[in-house]
Protein backbone atom coordinates (compact mmCIF):
# COMPACT_ATOMS: atom_id res chain seq x y z
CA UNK A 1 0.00 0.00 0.00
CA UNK A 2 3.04 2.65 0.76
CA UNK A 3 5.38 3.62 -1.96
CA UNK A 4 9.36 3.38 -1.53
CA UNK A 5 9.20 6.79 -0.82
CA UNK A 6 7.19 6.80 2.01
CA UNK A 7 8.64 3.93 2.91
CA UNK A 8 11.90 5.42 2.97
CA UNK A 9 10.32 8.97 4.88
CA UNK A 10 8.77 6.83 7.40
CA UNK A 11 12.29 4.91 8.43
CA UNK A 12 14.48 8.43 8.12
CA UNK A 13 12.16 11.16 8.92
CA UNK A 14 9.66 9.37 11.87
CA UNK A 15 5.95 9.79 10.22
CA UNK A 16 3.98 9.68 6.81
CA UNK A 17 0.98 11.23 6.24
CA UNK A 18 -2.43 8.85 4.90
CA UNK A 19 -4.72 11.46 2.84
CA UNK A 20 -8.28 10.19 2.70
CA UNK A 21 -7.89 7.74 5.67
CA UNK A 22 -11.23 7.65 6.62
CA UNK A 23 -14.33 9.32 4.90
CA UNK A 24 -14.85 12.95 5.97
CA UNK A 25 -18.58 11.97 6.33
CA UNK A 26 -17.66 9.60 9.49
CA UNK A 27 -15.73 12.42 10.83
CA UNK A 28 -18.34 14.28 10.92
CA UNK A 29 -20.31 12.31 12.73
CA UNK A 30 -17.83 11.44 15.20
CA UNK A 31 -17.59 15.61 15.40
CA UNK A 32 -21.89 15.83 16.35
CA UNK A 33 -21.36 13.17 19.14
CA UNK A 34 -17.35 15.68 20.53
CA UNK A 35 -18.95 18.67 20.28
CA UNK A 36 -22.31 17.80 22.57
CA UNK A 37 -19.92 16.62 25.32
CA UNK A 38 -17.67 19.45 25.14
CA UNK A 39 -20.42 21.18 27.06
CA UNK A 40 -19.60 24.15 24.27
CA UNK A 41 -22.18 25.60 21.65
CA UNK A 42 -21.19 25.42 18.23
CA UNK A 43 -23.08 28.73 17.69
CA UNK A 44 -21.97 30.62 20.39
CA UNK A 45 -18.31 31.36 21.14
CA UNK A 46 -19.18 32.74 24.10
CA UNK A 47 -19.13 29.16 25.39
CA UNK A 48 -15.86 28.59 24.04
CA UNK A 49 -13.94 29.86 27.22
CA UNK A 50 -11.26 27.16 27.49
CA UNK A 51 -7.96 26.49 25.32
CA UNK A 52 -8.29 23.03 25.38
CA UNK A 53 -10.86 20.22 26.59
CA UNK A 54 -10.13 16.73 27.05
CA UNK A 55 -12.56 13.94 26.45
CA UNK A 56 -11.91 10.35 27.20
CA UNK A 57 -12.31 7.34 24.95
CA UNK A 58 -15.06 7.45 22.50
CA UNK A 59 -15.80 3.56 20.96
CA UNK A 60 -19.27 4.50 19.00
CA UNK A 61 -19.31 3.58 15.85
CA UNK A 62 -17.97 6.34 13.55
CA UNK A 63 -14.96 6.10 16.10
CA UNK A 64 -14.25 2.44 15.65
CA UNK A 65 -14.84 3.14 11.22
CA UNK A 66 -12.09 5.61 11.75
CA UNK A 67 -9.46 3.65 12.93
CA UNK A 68 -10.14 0.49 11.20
CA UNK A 69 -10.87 1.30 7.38
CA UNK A 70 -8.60 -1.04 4.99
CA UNK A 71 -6.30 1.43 3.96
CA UNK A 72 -4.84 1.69 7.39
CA UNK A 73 -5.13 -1.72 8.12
CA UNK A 74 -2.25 -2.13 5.34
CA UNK A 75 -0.33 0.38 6.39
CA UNK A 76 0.04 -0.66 9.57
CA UNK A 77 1.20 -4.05 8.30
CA UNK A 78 3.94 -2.59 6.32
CA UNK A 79 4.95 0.13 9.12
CA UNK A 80 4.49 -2.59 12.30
CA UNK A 81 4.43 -5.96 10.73
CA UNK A 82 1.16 -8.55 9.68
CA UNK A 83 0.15 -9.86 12.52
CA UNK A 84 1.95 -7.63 15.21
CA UNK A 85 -0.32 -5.19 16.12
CA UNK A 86 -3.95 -5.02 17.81
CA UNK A 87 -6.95 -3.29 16.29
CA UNK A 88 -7.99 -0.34 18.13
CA UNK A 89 -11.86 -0.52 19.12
CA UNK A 90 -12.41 3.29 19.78
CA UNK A 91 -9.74 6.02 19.59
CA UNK A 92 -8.50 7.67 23.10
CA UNK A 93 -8.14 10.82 23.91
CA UNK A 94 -9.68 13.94 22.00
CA UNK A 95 -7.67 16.86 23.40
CA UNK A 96 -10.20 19.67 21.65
CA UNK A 97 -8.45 22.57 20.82
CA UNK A 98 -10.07 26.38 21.08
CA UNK A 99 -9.45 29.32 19.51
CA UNK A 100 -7.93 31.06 22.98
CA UNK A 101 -5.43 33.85 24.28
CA UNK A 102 -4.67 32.07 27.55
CA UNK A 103 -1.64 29.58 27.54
CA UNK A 104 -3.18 26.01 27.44
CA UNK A 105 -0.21 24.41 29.30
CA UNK A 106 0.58 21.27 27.72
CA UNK A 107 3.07 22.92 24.53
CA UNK A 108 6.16 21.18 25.61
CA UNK A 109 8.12 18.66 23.57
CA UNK A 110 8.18 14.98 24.43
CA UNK A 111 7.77 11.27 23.51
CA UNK A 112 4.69 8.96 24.55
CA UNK A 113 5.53 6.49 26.97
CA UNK A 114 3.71 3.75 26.78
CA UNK A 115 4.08 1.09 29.97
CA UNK A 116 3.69 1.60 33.56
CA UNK A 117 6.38 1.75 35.85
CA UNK A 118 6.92 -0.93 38.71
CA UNK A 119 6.04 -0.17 41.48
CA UNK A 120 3.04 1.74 39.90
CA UNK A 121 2.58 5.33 39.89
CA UNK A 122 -0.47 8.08 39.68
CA UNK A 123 1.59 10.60 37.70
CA UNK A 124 1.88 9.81 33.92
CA UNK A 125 5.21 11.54 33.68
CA UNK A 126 6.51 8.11 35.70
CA UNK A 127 5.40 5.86 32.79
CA UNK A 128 8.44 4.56 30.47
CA UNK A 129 9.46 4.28 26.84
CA UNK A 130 12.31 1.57 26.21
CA UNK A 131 14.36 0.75 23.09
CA UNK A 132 11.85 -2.01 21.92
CA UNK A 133 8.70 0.53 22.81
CA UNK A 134 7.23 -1.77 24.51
CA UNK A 135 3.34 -1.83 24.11
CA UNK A 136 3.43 0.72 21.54
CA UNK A 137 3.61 0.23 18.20
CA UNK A 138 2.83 3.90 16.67
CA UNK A 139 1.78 7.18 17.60
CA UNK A 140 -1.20 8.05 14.93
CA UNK A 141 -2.83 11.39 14.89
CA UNK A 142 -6.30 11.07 13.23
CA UNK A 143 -8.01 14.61 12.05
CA UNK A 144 -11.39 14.68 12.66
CA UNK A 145 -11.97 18.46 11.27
CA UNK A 146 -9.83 20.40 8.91
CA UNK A 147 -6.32 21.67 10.50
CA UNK A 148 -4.69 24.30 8.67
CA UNK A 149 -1.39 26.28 10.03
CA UNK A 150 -2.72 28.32 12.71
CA UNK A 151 -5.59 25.48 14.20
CA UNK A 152 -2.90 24.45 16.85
CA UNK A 153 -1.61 21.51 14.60
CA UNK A 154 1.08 19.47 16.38
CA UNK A 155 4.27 19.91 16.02
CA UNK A 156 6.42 17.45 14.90
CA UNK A 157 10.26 17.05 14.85
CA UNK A 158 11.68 15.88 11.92
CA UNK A 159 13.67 13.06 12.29
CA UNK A 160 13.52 13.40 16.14
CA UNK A 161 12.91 9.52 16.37
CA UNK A 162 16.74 8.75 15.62
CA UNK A 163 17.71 10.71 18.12
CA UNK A 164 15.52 8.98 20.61
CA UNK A 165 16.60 5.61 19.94
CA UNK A 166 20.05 6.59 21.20
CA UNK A 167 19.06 8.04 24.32
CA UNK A 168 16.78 4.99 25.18
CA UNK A 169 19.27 2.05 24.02
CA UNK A 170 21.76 2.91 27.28
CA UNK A 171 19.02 2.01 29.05
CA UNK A 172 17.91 -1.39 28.00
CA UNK A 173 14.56 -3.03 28.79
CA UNK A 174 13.97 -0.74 31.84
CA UNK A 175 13.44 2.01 29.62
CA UNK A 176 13.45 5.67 30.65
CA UNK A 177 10.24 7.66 32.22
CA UNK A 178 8.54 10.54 30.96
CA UNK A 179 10.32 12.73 32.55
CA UNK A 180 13.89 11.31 32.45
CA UNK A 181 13.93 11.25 28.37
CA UNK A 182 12.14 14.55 28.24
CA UNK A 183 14.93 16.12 30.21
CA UNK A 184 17.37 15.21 27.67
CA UNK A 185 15.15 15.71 24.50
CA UNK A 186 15.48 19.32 23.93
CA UNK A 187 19.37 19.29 23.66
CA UNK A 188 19.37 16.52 21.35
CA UNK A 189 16.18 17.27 19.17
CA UNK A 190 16.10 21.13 19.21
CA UNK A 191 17.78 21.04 16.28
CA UNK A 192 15.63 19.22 14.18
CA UNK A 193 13.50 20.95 11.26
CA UNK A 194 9.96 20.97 12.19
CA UNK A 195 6.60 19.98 10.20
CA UNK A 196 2.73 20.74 11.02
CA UNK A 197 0.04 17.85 11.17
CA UNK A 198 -1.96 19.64 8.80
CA UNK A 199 -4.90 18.42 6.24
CA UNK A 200 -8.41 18.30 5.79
CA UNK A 201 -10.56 15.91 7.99
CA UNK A 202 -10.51 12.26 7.40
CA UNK A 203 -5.84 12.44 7.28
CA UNK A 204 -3.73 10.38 9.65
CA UNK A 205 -0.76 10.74 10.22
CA UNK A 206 1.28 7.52 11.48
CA UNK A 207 4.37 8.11 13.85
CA UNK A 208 7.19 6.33 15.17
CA UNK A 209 6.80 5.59 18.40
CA UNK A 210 10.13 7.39 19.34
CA UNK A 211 9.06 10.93 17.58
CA UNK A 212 9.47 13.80 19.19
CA UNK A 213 6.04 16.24 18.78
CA UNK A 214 3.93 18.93 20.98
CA UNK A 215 0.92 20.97 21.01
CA UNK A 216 0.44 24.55 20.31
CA UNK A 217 -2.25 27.19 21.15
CA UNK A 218 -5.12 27.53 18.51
CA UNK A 219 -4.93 30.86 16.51
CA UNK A 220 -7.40 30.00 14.19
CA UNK A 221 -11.24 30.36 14.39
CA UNK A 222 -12.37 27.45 14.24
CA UNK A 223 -12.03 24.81 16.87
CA UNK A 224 -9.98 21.41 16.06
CA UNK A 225 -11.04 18.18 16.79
CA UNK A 226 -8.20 15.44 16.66
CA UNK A 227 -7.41 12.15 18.15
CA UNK A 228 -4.24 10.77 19.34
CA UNK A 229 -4.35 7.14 19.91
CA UNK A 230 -1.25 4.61 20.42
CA UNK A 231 -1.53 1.32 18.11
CA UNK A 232 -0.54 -1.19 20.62
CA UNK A 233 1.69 -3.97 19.83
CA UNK A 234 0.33 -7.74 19.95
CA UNK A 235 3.80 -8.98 19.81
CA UNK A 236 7.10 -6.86 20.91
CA UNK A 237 9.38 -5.18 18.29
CA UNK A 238 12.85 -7.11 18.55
CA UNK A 239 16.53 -5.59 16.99
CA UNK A 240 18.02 -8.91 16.68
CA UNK A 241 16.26 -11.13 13.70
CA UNK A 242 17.84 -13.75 12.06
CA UNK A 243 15.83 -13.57 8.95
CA UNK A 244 16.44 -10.13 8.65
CA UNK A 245 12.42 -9.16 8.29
CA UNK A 246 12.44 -6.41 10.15
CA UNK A 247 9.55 -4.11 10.47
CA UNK A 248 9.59 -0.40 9.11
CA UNK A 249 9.96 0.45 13.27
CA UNK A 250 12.31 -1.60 13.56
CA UNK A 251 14.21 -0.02 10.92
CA UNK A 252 13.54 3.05 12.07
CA UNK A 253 14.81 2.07 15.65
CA UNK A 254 18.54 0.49 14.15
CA UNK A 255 18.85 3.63 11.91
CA UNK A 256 18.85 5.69 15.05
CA UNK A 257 21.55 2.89 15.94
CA UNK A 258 23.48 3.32 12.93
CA UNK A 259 22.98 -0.36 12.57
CA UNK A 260 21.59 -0.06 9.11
């Protein structure tokens, strides 16, 4: 389903971008069932007083069409491996984004983490991110209304992913926490070029695990409605295959190791 090229993006630069992932009609819909939950009035921005609102995991229907339609199925077989990866059955997270003045808070750069640490923790910036990303297989951003430059689309550092993988490998299985990788990520990513998650409604973009992105306030005037899910990982991403069929990750994760 992916061309060489973006093939070749996804390994070097961290992320491609899937136009016409899902059909802008079923983003709509999932949009009716955001906005009456948001508490907001689509008619009156009067009600719009907060940067950002977060919802929590929506499986209805138009959700679960969005993540599953065949041409991501297929590209997540080529970027994670047949038979690796789970099928999502709703989509996370919708961090609703506001045309606002005020500072929403949560701008900074970082990586997902994506297993708890032992002994368990409450705070979020505890949870760890190891060489193999275990539990994660990608970090996919699904637009469920049109983002142009100035509707706070995320930030994304180009390349950032390669940079990652050699801050986490000196830490083996254990991994690093939130907050241990993000305190060395700025001095070894700052340098990066960076892209916007732009596109109409209905575009995904699909992430390395490892790549380095962040929010941004909304300047626009209309609000954006995106989604943020992990794809989780049925079977762990390994560095060391005899056959040599290593997934798109994976090669993602040895070019960071200059092992390819």
């Amino acid at each position: 389903m992916l061309s060489n090229a973006q093939r070749d993006q996804f390994v070097q630069e961290g992320f491609i971008r899937i136009d016409n992932a899902f059909p802008q009609e079923t983003a709509a819909e999932a949009r009716a069932i955001l906005w009456k939950d948001t508490g907001c009035d689509l008619e009156d921005r009067s009600t719009w007083t907060r940067p950002v609102i977060r919802l929590g995991d929506y499986p209805q229907e138009p959700f679960r069409q969005a993540a599953n339609t065949p041409v991501l199925h297929a590209a997540f077989d080529e970027l994670v491996g047949a038979g690796r990866w789970t099928p999502r059955e709703s989509l996370g997270t919708f961090p609703i984004r506001f045309p606002n003045e005020a500072d929403p808070g949560d701008t900074g750069w970082h990586v997902d983490a994506s297993f708890a640490p032992d002994p368990p923790s409450d705070s979020y910036l505890d949870w760890r991110i190891n060489i193999k990303s275990k539990g994660r297989a990608l970090l996919m951003l699904f637009l469920f209304s049109d983002v142009g430059d100035r509707d706070a689309p995320t930030r994304i550092r180009v390349g950032s992913h390669l940079a990652v993988a050699r801050l986490l490998a000196p830490a083996g299985d254990a991994g690093l926490s939130c907050m241990e990788l993000g305190g060395q990520l700025e001095s070894n990513t700052a340098c990066l070029p960076e892209v916007l998650a732009t596109g109409p409604a209905g575009t995904v973009y699909l992430c390395h695990p490892f790549l380095a992105h962040a929010a941004q306030p909304h300047r626009g005037t209309v609000p954006r409605f995106m989604a943020q899910p992990p794809l989780h990982l049925k079977t762990g991403f390994e560095l060391d295959r005899p056959d040599g069929a290593f997934s798109l990750v994976e090669r993602g994760i040895l070019r960071g190791l200059d092992r390819t």
